[in-house]
C-alpha atoms as a PDB file:
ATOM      1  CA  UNK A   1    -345.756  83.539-146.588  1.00  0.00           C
ATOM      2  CA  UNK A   2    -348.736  85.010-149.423  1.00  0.00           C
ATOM      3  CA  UNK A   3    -347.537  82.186-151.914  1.00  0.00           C
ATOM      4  CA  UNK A   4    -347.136  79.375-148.846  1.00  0.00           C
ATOM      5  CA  UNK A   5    -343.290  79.340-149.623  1.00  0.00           C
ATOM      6  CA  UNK A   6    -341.487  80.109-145.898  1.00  0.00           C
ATOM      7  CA  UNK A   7    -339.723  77.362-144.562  1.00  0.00           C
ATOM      8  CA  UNK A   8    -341.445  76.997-141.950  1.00  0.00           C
ATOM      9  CA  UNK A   9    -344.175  76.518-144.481  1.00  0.00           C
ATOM     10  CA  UNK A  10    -342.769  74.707-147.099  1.00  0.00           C
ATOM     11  CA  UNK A  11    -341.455  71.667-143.820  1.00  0.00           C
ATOM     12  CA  UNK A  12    -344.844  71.120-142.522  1.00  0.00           C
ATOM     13  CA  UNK A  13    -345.680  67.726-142.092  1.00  0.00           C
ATOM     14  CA  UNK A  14    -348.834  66.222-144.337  1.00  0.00           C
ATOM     15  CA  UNK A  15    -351.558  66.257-143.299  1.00  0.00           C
ATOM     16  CA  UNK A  16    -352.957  62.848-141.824  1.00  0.00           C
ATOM     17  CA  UNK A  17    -356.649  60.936-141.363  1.00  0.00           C
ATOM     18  CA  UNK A  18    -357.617  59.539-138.150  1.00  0.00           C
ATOM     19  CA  UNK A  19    -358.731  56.016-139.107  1.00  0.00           C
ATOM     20  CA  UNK A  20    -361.728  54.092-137.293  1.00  0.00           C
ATOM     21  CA  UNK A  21    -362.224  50.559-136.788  1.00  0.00           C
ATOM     22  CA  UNK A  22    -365.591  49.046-136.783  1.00  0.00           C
ATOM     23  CA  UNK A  23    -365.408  46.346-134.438  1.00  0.00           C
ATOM     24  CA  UNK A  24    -363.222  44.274-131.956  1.00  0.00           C
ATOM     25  CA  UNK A  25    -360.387  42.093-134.187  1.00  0.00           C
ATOM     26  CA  UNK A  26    -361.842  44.079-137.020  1.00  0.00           C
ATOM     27  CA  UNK A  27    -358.021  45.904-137.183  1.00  0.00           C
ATOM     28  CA  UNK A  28    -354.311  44.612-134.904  1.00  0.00           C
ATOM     29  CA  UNK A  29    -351.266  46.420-135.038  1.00  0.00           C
ATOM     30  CA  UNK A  30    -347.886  44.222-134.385  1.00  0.00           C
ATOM     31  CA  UNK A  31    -344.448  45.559-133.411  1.00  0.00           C
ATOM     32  CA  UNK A  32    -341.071  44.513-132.462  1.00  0.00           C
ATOM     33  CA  UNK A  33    -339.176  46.321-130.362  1.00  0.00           C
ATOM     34  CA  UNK A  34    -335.493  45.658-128.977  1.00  0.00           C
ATOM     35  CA  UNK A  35    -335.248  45.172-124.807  1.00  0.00           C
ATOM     36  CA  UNK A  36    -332.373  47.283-125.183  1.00  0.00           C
ATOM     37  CA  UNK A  37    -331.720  46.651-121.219  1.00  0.00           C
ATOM     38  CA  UNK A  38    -332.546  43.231-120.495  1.00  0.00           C
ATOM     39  CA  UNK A  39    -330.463  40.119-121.917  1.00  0.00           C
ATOM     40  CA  UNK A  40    -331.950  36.573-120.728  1.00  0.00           C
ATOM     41  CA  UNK A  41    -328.737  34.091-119.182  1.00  0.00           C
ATOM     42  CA  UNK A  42    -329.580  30.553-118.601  1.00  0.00           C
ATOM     43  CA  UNK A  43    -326.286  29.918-116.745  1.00  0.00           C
ATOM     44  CA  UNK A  44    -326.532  28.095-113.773  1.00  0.00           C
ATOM     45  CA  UNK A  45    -325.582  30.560-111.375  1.00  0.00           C
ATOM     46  CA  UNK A  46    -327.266  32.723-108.520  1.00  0.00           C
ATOM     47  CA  UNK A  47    -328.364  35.365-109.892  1.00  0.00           C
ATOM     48  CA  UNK A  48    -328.723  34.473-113.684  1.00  0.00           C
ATOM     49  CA  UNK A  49    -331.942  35.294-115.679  1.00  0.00           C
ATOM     50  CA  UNK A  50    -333.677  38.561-116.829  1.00  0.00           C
ATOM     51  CA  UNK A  51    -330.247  40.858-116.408  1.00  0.00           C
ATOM     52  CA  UNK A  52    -330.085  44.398-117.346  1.00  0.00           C
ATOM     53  CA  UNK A  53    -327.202  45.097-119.316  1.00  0.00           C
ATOM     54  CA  UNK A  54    -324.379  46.744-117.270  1.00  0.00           C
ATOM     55  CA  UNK A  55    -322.898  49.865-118.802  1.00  0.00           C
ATOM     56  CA  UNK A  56    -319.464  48.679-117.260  1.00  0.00           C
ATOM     57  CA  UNK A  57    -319.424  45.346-119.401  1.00  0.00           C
ATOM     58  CA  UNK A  58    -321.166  46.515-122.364  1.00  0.00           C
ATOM     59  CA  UNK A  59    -320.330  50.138-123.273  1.00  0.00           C
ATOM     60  CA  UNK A  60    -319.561  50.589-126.785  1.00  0.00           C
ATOM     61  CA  UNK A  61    -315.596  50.118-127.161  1.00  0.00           C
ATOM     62  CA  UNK A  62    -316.271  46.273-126.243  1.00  0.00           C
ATOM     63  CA  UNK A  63    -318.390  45.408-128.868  1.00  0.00           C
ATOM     64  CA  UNK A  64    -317.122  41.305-128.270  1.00  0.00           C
ATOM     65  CA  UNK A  65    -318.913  41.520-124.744  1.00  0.00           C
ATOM     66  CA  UNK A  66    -322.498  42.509-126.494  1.00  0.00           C
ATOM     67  CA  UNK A  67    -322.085  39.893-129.514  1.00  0.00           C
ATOM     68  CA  UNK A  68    -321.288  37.121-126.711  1.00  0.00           C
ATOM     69  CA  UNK A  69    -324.695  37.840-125.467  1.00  0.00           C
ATOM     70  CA  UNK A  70    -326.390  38.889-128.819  1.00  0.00           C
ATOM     71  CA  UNK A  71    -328.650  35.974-129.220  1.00  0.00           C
ATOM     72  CA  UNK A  72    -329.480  36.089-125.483  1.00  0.00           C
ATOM     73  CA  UNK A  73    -331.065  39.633-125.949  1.00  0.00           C
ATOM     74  CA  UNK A  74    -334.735  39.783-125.864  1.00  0.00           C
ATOM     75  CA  UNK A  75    -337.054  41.440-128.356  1.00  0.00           C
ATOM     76  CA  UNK A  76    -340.465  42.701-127.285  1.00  0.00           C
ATOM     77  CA  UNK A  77    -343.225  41.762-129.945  1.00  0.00           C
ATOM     78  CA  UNK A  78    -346.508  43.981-128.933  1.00  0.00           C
ATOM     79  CA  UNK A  79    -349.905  43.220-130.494  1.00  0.00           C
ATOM     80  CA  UNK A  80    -353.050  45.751-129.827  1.00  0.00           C
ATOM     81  CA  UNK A  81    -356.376  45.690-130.882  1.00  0.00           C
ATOM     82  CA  UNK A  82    -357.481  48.905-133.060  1.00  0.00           C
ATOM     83  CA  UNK A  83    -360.983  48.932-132.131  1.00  0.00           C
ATOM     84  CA  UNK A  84    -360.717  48.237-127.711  1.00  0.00           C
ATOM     85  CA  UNK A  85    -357.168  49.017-127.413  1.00  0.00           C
ATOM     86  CA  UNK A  86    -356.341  45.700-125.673  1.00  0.00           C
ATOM     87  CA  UNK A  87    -352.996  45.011-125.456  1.00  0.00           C
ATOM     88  CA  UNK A  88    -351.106  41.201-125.995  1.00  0.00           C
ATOM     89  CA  UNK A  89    -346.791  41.042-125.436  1.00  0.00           C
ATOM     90  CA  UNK A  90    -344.875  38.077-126.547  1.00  0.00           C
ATOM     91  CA  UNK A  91    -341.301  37.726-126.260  1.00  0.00           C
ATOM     92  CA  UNK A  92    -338.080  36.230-128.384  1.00  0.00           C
ATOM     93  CA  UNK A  93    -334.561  35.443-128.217  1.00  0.00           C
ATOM     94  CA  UNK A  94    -332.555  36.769-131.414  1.00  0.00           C
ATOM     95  CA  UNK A  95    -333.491  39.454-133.671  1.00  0.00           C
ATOM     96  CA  UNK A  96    -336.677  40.692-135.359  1.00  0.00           C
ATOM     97  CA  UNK A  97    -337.116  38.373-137.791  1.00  0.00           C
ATOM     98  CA  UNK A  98    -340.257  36.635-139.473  1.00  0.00           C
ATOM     99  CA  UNK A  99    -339.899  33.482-137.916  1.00  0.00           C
ATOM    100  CA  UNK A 100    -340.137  35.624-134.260  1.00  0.00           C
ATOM    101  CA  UNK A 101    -342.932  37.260-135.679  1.00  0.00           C
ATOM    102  CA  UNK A 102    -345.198  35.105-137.085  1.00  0.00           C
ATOM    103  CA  UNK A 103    -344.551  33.192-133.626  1.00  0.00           C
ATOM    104  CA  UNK A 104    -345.807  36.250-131.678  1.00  0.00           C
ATOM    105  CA  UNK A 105    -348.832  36.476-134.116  1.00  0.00           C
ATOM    106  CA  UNK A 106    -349.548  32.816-133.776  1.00  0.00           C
ATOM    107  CA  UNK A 107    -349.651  33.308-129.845  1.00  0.00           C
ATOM    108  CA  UNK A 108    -351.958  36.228-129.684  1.00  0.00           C
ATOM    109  CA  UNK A 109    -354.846  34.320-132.304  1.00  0.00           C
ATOM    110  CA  UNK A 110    -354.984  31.207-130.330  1.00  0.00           C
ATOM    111  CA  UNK A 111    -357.177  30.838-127.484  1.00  0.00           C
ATOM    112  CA  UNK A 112    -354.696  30.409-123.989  1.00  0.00           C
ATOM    113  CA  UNK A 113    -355.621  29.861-120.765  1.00  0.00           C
ATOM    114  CA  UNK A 114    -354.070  32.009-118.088  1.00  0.00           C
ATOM    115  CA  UNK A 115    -353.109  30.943-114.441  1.00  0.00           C
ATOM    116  CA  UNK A 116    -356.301  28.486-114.592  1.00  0.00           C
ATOM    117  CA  UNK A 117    -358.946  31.113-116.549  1.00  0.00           C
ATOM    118  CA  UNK A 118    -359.395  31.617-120.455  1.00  0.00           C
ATOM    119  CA  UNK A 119    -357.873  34.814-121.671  1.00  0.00           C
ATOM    120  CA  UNK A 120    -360.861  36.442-123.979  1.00  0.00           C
ATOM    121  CA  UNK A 121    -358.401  38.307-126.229  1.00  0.00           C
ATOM    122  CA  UNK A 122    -357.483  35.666-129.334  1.00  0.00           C
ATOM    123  CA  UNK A 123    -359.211  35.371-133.104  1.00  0.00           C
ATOM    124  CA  UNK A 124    -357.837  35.840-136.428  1.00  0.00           C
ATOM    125  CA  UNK A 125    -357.924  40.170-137.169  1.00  0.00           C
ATOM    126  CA  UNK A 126    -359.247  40.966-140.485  1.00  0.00           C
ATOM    127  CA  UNK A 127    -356.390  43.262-141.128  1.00  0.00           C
ATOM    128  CA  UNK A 128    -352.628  43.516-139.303  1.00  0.00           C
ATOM    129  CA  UNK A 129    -351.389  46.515-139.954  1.00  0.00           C
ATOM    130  CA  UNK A 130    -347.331  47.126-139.503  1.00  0.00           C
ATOM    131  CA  UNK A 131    -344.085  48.999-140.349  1.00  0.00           C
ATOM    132  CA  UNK A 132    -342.527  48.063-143.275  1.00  0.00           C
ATOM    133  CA  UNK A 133    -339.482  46.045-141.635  1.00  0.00           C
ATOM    134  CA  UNK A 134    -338.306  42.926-143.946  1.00  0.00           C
ATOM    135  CA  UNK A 135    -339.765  40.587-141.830  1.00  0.00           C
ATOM    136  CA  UNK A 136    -342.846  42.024-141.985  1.00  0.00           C
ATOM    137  CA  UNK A 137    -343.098  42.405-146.023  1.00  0.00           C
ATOM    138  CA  UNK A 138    -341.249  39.108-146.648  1.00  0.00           C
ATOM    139  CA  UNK A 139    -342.591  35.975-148.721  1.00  0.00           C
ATOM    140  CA  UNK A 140    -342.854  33.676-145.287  1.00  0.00           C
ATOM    141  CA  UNK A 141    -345.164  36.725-143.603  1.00  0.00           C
ATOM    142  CA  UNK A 142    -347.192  37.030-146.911  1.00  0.00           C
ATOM    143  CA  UNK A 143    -348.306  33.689-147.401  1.00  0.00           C
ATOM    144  CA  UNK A 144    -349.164  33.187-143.661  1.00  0.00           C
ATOM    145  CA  UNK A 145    -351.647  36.346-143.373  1.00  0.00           C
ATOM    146  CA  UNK A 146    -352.572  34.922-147.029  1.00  0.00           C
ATOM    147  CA  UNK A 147    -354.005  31.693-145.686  1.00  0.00           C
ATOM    148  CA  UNK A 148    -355.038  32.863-142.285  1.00  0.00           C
ATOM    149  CA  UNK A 149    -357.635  35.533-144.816  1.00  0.00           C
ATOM    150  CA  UNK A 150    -355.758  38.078-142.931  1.00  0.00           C
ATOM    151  CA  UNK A 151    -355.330  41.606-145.164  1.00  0.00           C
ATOM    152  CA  UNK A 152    -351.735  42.819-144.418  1.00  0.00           C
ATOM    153  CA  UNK A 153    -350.748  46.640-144.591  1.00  0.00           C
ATOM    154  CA  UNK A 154    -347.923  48.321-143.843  1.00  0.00           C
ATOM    155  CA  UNK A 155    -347.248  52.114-143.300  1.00  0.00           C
ATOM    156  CA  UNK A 156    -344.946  54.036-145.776  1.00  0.00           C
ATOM    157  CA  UNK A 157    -341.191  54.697-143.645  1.00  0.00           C
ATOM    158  CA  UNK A 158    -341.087  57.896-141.963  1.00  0.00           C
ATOM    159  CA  UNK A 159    -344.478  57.843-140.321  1.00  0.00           C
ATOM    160  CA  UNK A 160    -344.186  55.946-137.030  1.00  0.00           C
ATOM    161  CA  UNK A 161    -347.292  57.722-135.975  1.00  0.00           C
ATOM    162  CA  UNK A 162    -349.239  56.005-138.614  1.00  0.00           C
ATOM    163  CA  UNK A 163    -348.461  52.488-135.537  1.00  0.00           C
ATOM    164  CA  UNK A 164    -349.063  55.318-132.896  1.00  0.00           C
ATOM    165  CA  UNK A 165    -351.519  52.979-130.848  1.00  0.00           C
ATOM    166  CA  UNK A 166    -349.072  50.007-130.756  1.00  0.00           C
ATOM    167  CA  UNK A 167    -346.051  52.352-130.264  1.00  0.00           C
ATOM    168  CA  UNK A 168    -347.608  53.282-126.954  1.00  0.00           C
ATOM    169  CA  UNK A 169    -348.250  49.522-126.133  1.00  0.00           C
ATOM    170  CA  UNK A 170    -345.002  49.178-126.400  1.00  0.00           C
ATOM    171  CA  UNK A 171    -343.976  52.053-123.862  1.00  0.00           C
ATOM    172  CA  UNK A 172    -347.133  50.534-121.763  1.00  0.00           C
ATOM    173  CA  UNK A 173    -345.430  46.890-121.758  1.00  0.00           C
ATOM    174  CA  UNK A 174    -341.739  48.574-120.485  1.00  0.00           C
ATOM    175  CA  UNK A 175    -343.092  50.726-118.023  1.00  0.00           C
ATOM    176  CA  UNK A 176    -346.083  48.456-116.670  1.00  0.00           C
ATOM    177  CA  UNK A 177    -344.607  44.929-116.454  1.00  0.00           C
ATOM    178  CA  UNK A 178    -341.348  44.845-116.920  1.00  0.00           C
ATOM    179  CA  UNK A 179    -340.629  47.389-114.668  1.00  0.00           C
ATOM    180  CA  UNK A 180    -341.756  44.807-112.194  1.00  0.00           C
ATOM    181  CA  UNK A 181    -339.299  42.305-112.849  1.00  0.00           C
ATOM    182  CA  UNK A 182    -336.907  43.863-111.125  1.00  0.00           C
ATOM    183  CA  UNK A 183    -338.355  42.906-107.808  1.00  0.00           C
ATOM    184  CA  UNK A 184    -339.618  39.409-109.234  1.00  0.00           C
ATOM    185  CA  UNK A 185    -336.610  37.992-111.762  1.00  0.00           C
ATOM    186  CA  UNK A 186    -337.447  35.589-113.925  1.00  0.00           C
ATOM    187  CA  UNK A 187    -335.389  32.647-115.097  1.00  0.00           C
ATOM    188  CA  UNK A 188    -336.472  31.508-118.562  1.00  0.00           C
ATOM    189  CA  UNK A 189    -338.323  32.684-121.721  1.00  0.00           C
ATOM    190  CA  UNK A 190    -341.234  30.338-121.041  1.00  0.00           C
ATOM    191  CA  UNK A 191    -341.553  32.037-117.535  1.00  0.00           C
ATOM    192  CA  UNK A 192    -340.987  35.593-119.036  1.00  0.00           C
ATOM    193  CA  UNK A 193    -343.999  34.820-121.633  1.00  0.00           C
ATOM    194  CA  UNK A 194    -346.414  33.478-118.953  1.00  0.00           C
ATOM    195  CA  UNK A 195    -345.922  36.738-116.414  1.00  0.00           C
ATOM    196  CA  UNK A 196    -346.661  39.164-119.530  1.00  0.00           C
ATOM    197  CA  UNK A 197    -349.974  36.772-120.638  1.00  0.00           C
ATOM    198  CA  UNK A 198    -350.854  37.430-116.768  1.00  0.00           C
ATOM    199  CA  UNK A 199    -350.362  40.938-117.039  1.00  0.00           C
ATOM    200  CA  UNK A 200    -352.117  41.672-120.407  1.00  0.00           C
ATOM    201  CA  UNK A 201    -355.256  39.934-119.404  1.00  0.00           C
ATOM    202  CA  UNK A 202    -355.300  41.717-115.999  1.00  0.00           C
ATOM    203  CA  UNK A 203    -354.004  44.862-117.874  1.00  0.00           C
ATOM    204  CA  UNK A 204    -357.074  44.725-120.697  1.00  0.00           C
ATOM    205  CA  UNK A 205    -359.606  44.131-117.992  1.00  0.00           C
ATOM    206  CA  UNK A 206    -358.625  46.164-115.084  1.00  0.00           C
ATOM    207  CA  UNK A 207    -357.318  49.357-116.437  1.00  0.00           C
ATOM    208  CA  UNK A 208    -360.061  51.798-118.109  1.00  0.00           C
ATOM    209  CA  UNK A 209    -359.242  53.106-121.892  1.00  0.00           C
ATOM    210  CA  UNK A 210    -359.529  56.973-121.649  1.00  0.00           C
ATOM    211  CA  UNK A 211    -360.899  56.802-125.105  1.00  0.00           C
ATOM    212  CA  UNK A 212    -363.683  54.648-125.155  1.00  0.00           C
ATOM    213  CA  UNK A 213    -364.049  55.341-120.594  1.00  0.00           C
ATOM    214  CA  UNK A 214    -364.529  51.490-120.289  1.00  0.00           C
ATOM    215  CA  UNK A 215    -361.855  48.178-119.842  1.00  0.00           C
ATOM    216  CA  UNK A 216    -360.233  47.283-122.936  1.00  0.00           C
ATOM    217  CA  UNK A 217    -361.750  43.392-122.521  1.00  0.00           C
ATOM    218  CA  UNK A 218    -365.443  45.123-121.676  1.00  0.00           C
ATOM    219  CA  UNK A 219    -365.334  46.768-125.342  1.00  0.00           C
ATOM    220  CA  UNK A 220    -363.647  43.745-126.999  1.00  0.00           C
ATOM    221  CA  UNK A 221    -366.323  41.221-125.302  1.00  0.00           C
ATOM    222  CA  UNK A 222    -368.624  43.445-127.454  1.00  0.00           C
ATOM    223  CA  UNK A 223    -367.195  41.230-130.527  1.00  0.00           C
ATOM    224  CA  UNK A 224    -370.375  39.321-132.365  1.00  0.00           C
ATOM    225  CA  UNK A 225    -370.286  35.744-133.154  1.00  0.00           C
ATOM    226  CA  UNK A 226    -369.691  35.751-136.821  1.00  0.00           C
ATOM    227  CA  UNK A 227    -366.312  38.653-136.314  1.00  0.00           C
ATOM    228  CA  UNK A 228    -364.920  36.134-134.436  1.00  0.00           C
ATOM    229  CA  UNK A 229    -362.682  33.771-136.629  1.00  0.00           C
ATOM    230  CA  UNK A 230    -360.926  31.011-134.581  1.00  0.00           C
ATOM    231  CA  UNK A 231    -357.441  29.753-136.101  1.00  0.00           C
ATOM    232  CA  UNK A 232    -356.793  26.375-136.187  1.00  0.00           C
ATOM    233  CA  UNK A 233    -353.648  24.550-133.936  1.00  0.00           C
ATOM    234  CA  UNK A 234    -350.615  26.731-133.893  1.00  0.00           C
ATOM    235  CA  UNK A 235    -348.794  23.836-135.491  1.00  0.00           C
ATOM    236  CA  UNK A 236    -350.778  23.787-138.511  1.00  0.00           C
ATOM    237  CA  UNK A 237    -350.425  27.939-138.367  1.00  0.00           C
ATOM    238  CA  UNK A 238    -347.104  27.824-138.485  1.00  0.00           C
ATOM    239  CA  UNK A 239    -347.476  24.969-141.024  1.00  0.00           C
ATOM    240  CA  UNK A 240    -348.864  27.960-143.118  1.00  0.00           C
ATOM    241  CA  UNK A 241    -346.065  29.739-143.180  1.00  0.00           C
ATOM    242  CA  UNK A 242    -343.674  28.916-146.098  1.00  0.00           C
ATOM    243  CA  UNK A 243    -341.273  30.528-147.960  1.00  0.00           C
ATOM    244  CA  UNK A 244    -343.120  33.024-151.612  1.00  0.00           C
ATOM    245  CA  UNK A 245    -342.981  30.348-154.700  1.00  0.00           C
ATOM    246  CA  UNK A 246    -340.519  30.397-156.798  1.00  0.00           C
ATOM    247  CA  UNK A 247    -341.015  29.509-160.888  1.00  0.00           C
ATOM    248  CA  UNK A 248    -338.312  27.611-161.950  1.00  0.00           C
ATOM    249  CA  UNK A 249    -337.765  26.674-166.348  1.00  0.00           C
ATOM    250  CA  UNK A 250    -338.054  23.042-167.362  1.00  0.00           C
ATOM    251  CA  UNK A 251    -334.815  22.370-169.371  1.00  0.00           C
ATOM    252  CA  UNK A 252    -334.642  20.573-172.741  1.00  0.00           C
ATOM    253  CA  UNK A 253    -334.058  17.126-170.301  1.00  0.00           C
ATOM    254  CA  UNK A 254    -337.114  17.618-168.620  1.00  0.00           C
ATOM    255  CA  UNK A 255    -335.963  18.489-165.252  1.00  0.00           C
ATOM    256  CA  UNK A 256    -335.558  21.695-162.993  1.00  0.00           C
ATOM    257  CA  UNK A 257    -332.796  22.769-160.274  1.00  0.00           C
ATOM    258  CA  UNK A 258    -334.150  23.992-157.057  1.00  0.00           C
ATOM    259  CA  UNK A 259    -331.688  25.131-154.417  1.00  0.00           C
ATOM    260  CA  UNK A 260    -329.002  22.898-155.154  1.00  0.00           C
ATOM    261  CA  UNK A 261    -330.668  20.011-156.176  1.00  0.00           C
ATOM    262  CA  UNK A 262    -332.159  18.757-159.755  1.00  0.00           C
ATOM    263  CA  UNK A 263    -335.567  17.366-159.889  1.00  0.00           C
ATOM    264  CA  UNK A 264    -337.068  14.930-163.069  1.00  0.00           C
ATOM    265  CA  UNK A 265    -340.284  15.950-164.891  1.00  0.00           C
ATOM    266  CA  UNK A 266    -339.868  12.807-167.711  1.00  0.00           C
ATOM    267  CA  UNK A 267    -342.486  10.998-166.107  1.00  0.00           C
ATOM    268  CA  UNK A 268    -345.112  14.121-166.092  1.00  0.00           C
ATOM    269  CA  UNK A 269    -347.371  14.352-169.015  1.00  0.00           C
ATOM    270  CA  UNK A 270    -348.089  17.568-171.168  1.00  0.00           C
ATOM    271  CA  UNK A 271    -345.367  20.589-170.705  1.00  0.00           C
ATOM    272  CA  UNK A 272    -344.754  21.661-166.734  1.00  0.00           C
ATOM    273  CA  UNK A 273    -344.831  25.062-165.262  1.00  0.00           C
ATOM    274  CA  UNK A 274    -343.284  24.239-161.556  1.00  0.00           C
ATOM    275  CA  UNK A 275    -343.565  26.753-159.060  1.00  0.00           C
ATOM    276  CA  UNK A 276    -341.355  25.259-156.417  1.00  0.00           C
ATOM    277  CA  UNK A 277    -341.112  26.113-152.525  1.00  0.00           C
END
């Protein structure tokens, strides 16, 4: 223990930095997370929807009866907002992927309206910060952030508490609302996404942040004019998001191959550099 070589010593985790934003959409944290209970049937009979997943049919020596239903399981993307804590859930069908992702992003930026009333929670962050899953880090996710100005930053593995505030969105979101759908089942994803826009705006600006002792929407209506950065149409955002470029060499014939096909340069002047997406 005198030369700080005990075990107990020597396993200590390092030591960490609280980090402070410095204003409303200044910082977002994303995560996916696995409804490892609910799958979503659209069958056509009584009873079909939002099901939990019954030990009976899906324990783990029939793994046939989970793949039937694999791209029927939901996936929980959570969004908060370092700086008031306010808290946005968006939900897929598949896996965690950064098609599903960008699509939750793209749904938290632009402005909604919920049950008839504007929801005040949208804008492009400054910086998302995220685990370091491969849709997170891949070319698509890159070049979206990229164009949207949006500084992307992902956590080194083994430090889940570096996401802590986002983590416990998450555990917020399954406890909170879905929780509820047990009494009140829903039938489709679009119906599933509408109740849990419902419940995050009356979440943010009902429920008081022990932190800052105020709503999560009173702190983020604090936002100033010029920190709020309004994305354009989410078709044009997801327009945005396209695969990292790819150089390709011009052979001796003047032409390139790019995924399967071959493409002629004879008719451009000078000596090409393509970078291809």
């Amino acid at each position: 223990r005198i030369y700080n070589m005990h075990p107990s010593q020597l396993l200590r985790r390092a030591p960490t930095r609280e980090m402070q934003s410095l204003h409303p959409n200044h910082v977002w944290q994303i995560d996916a997370s696995l409804c490892v209970l609910y799958y979503l049937s659209n069958g056509q009979a009584v009873g079909n929807g939002l099901q939990v997943l019954d030990a009976d049919k899906f324990y783990k020596n029939k793994p046939e009866a989970l793949k039937r239903v694999e791209s029927e399981r939901v996936w929980r993307y959570v969004v908060t907002d370092h700086y008031s804590g306010s808290v946005f859930a968006h939900y897929v069908l598949g896996a965690e992927s950064a098609v599903n992702m960008a699509d939750a992003f793209i749904a938290a930026i632009c402005p909604r309206e919920v049950d008839g009333q504007r929801d005040p929670f949208c804008g492009v962050p400054q910086m998302i910060y995220m685990d370091r899953g491969a849709a997170n880090i891949s070319g698509a996710a890159r070049n979206l952030f990229k164009r949207l100005r949006v500084r992307q930053e992902a956590h080194m593995p083994g430090a889940p508490w570096s996401t802590g505030q986002v983590e416990k969105g998450q555990d917020i979101v399954e406890r909170d609302y879905e929780s509820s759908l047990r009494f009140q089942p829903v039938y489709s994803l679009d119906e599933l996404n509408g109740g849990a826009y419902m419940w995050s705006r009356h979440f943010n600006a009902s429920e008081v942040h022990s932190r800052h002792g105020k709503t999560r929407t009173d702190v983020w209506m604090t936002i100033q004019p010029e920190q709020l950065r309004v994305p354009p149409s989410a078709e044009l955002c997801r327009a945005l998001m396209t695969h990292e470029p790819e150089s390709r060499v011009v052979t001796r014939t003047q032409t390139v191959e790019f995924k399967g096909r071959e493409y002629d340069l004879s008719a451009i002047k000078g000596r090409p550099v393509m970078a291809l997406r």
